[in-house]
N, C-alpha and C. Protein backbone atom coordinates (compact mmCIF):
# COMPACT_ATOMS: atom_id res chain seq x y z
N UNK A 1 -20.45 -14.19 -26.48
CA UNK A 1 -19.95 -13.73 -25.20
C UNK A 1 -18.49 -14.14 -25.00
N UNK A 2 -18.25 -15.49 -25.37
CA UNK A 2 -16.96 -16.10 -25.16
C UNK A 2 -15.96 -14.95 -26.26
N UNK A 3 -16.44 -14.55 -27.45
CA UNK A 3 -15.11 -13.84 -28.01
C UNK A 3 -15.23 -12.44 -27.70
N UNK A 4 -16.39 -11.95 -26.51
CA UNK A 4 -16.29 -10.65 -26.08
C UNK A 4 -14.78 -10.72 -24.71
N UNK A 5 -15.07 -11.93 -24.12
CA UNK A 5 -14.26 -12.23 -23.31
C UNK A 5 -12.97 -12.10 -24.04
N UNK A 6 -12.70 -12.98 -25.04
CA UNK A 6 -11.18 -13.25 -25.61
C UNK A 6 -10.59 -11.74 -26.02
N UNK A 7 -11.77 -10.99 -26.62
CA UNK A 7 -11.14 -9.50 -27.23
C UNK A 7 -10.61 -8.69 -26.07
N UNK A 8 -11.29 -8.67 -24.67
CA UNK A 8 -11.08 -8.05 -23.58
C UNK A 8 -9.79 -8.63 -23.16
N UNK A 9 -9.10 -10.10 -22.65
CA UNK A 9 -8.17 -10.41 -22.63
C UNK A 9 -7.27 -9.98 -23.25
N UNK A 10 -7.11 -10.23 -24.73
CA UNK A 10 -6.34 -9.60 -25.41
C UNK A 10 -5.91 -8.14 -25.40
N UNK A 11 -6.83 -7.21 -25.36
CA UNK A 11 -6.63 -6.08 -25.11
C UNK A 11 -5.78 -5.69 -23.93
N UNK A 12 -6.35 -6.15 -22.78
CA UNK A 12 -5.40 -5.81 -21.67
C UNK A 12 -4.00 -6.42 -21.61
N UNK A 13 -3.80 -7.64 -22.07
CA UNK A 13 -2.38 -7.71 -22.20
C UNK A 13 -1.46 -6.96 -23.54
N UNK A 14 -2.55 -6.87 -24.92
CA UNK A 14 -1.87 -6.26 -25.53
C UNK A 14 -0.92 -4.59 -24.77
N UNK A 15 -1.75 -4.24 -24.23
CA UNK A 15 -1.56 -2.61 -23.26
C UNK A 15 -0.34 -3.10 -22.41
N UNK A 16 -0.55 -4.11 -21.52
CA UNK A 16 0.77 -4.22 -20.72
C UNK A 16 1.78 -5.00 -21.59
N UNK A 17 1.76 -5.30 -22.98
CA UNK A 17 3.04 -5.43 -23.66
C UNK A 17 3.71 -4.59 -23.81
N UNK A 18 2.50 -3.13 -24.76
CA UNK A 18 2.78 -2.19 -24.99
C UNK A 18 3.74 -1.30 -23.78
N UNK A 19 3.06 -1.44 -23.02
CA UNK A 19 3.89 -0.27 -21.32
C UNK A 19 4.99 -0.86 -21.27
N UNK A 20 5.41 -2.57 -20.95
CA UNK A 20 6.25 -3.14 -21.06
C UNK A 20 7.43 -2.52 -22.14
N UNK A 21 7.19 -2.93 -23.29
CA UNK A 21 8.24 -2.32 -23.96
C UNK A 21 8.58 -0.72 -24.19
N UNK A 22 7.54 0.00 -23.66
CA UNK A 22 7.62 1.62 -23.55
C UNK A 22 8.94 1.99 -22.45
N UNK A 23 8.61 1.46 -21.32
CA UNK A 23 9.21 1.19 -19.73
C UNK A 23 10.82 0.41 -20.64
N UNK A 24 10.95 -0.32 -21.05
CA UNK A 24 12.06 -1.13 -20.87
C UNK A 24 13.32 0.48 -22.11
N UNK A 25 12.20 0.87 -22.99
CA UNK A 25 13.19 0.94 -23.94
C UNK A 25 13.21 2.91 -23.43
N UNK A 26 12.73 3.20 -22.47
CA UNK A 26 12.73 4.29 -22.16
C UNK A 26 14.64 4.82 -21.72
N UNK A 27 14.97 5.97 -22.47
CA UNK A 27 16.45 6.00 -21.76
C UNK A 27 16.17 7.45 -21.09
N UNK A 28 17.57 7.44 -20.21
CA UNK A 28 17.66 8.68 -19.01
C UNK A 28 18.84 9.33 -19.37
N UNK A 29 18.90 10.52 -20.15
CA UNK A 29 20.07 11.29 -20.29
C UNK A 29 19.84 12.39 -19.94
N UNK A 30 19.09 12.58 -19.18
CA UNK A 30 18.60 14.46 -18.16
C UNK A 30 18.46 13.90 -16.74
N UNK A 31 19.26 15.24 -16.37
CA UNK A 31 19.35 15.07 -14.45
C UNK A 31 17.83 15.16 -13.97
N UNK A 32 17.26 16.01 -14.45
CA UNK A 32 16.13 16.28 -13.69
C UNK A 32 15.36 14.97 -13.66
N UNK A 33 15.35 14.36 -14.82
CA UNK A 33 14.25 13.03 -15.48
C UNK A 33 14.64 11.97 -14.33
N UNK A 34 16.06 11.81 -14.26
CA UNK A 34 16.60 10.81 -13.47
C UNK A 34 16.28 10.70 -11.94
N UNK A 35 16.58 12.28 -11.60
CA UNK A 35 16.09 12.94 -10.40
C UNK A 35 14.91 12.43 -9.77
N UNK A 36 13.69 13.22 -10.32
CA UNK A 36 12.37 12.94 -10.27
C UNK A 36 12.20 11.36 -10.15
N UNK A 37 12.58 10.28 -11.08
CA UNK A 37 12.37 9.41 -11.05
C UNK A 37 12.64 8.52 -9.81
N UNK A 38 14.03 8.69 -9.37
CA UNK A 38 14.54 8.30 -8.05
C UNK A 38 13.75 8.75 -6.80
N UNK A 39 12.96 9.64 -6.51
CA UNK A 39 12.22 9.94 -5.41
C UNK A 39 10.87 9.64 -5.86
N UNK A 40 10.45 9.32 -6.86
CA UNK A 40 8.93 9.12 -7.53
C UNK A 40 9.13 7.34 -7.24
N UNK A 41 10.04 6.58 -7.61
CA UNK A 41 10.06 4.99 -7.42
C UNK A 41 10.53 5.15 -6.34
N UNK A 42 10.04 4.64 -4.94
CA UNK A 42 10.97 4.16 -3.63
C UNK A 42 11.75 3.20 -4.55
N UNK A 43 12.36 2.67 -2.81
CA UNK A 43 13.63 1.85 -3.10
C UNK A 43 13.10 0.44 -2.93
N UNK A 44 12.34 0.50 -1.94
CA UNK A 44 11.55 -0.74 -1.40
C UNK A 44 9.85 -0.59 -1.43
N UNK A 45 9.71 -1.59 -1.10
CA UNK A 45 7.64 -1.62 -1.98
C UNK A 45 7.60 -1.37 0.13
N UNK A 46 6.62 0.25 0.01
CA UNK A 46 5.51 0.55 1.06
C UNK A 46 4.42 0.12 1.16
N UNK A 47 4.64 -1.04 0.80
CA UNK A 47 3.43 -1.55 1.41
C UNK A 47 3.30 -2.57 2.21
N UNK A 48 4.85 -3.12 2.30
CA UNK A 48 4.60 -4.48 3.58
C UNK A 48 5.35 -3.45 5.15
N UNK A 49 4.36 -4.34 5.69
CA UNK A 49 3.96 -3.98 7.06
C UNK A 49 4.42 -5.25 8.29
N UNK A 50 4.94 -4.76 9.16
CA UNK A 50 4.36 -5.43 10.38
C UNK A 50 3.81 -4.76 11.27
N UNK A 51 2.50 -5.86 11.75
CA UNK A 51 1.90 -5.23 12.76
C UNK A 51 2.11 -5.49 14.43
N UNK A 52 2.37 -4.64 14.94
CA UNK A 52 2.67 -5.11 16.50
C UNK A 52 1.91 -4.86 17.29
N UNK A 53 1.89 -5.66 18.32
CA UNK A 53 0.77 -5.40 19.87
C UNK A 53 1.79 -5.62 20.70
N UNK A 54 2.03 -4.95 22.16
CA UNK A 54 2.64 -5.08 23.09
C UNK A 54 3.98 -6.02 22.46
N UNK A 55 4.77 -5.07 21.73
CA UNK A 55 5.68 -5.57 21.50
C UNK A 55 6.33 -6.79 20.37
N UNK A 56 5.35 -7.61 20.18
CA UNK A 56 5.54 -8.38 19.40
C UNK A 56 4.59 -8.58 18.00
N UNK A 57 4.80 -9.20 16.85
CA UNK A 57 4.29 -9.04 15.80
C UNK A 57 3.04 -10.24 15.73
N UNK A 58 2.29 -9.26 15.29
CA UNK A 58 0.80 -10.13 15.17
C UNK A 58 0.69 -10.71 13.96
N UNK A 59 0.77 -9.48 12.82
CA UNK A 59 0.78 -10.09 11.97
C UNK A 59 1.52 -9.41 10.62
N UNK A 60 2.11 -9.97 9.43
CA UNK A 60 3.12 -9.16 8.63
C UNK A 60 2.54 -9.20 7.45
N UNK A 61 2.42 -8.55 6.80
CA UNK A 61 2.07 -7.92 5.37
C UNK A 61 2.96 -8.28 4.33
N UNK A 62 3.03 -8.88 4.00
CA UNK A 62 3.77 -9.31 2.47
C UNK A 62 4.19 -8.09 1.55
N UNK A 63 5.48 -8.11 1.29
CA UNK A 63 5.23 -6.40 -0.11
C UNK A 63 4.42 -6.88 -0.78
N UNK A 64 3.57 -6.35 -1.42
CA UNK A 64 2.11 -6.53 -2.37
C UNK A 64 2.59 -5.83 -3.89
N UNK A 65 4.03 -5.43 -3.75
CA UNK A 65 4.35 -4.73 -4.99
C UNK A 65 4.31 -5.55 -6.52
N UNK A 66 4.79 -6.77 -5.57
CA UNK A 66 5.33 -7.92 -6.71
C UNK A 66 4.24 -8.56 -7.49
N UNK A 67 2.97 -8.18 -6.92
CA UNK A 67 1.50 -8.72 -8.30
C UNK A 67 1.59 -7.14 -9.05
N UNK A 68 2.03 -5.96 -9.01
CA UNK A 68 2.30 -5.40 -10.31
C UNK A 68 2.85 -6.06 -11.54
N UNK A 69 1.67 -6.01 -12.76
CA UNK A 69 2.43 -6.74 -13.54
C UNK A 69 3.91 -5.78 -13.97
N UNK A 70 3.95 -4.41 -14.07
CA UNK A 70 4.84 -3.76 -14.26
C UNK A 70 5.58 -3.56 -13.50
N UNK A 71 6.08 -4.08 -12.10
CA UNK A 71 7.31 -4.35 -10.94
C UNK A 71 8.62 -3.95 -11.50
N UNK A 72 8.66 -5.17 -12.51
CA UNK A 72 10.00 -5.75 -12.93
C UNK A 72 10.78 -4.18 -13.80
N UNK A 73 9.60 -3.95 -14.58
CA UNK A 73 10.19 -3.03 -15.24
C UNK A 73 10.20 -1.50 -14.79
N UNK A 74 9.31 -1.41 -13.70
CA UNK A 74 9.40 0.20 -13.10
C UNK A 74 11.04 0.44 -12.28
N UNK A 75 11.25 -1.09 -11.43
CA UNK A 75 11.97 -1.01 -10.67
C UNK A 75 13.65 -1.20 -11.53
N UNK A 76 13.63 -1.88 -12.79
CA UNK A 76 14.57 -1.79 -14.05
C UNK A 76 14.93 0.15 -14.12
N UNK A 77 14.00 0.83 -14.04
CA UNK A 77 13.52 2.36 -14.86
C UNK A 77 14.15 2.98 -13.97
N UNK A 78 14.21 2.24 -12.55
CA UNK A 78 14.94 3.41 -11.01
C UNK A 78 16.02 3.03 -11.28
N UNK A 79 16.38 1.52 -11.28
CA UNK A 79 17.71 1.98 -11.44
C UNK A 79 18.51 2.49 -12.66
N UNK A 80 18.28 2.79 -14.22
CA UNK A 80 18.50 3.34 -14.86
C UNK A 80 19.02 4.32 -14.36
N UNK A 81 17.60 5.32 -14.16
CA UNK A 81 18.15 6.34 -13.19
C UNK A 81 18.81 6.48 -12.48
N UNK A 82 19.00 5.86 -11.41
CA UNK A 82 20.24 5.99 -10.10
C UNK A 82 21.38 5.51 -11.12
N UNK A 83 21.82 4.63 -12.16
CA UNK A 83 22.67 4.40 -12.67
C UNK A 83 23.48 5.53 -13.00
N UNK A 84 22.26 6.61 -13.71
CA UNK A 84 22.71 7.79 -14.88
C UNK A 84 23.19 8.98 -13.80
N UNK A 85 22.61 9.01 -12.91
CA UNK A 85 22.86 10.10 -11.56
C UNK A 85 24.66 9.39 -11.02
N UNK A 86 24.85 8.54 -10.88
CA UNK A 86 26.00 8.33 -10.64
C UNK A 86 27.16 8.60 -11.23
N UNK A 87 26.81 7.63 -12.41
CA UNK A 87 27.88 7.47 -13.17
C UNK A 87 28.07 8.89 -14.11
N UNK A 88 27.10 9.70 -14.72
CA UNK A 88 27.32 10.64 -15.68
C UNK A 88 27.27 11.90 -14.58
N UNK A 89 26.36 11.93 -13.99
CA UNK A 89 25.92 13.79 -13.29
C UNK A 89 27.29 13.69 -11.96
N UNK A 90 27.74 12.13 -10.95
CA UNK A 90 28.94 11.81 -10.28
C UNK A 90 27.71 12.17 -8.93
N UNK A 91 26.35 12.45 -8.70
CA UNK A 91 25.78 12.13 -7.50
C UNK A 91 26.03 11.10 -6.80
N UNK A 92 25.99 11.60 -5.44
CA UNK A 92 25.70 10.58 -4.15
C UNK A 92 24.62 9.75 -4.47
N UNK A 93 24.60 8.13 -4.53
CA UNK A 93 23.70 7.61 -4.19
C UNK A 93 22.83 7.41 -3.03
N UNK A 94 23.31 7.50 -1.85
CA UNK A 94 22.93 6.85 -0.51
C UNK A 94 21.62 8.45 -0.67
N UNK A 95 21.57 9.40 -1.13
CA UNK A 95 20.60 10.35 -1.48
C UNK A 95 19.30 10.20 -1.53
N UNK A 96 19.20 9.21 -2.16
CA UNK A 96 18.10 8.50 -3.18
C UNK A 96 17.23 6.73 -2.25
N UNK A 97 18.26 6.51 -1.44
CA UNK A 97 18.44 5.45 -0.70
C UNK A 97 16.75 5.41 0.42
């Protein structure tokens, strides 16, 4: 049972190595790719919240983005993109914002 466990471990991090280095080494030299990507990644994680009652906050939601183990590198992948939209195609950023 214990090395059904260890194979299952392994597996799942082997996969998020794998995405990991897929994500990091991915490049953006098409508008559209870059495009898409910039409205497909927000800018900021939707998912923290505050909640209000008569005005004042009850209670606040943490962004919850940051236990993605893949965060670091999706949010690396937007700005690629917004990089390549700027600097090569000469788009507005505040667009994408």
């Amino acid at each position: 049972m214990a090395s059904l466990i260890q194979h299952l471990y392994s597996f799942r991090f082997g996969i998020l190595t794998f995405a990991r280095g897929w994500l990091n080494n991915l490049e953006v030299h098409d508008y559209k790719l870059a495009d898409w990507l910039c409205k497909l990644i927000p800018a900021s994680c939707p998912f923290e919240q505050a909640i209000k009652f008569w005005g004042g906050n009850v209670v606040h939601i943490p962004p919850l983005c940051k236990l993605n183990p893949l965060y670091e590198e999706i949010v690396s992948l937007r700005l690629r993109a917004l990089c390549y939209l700027v600097d090569e195609c000469g788009c507005d950023a505040t667009l994408y914002l």
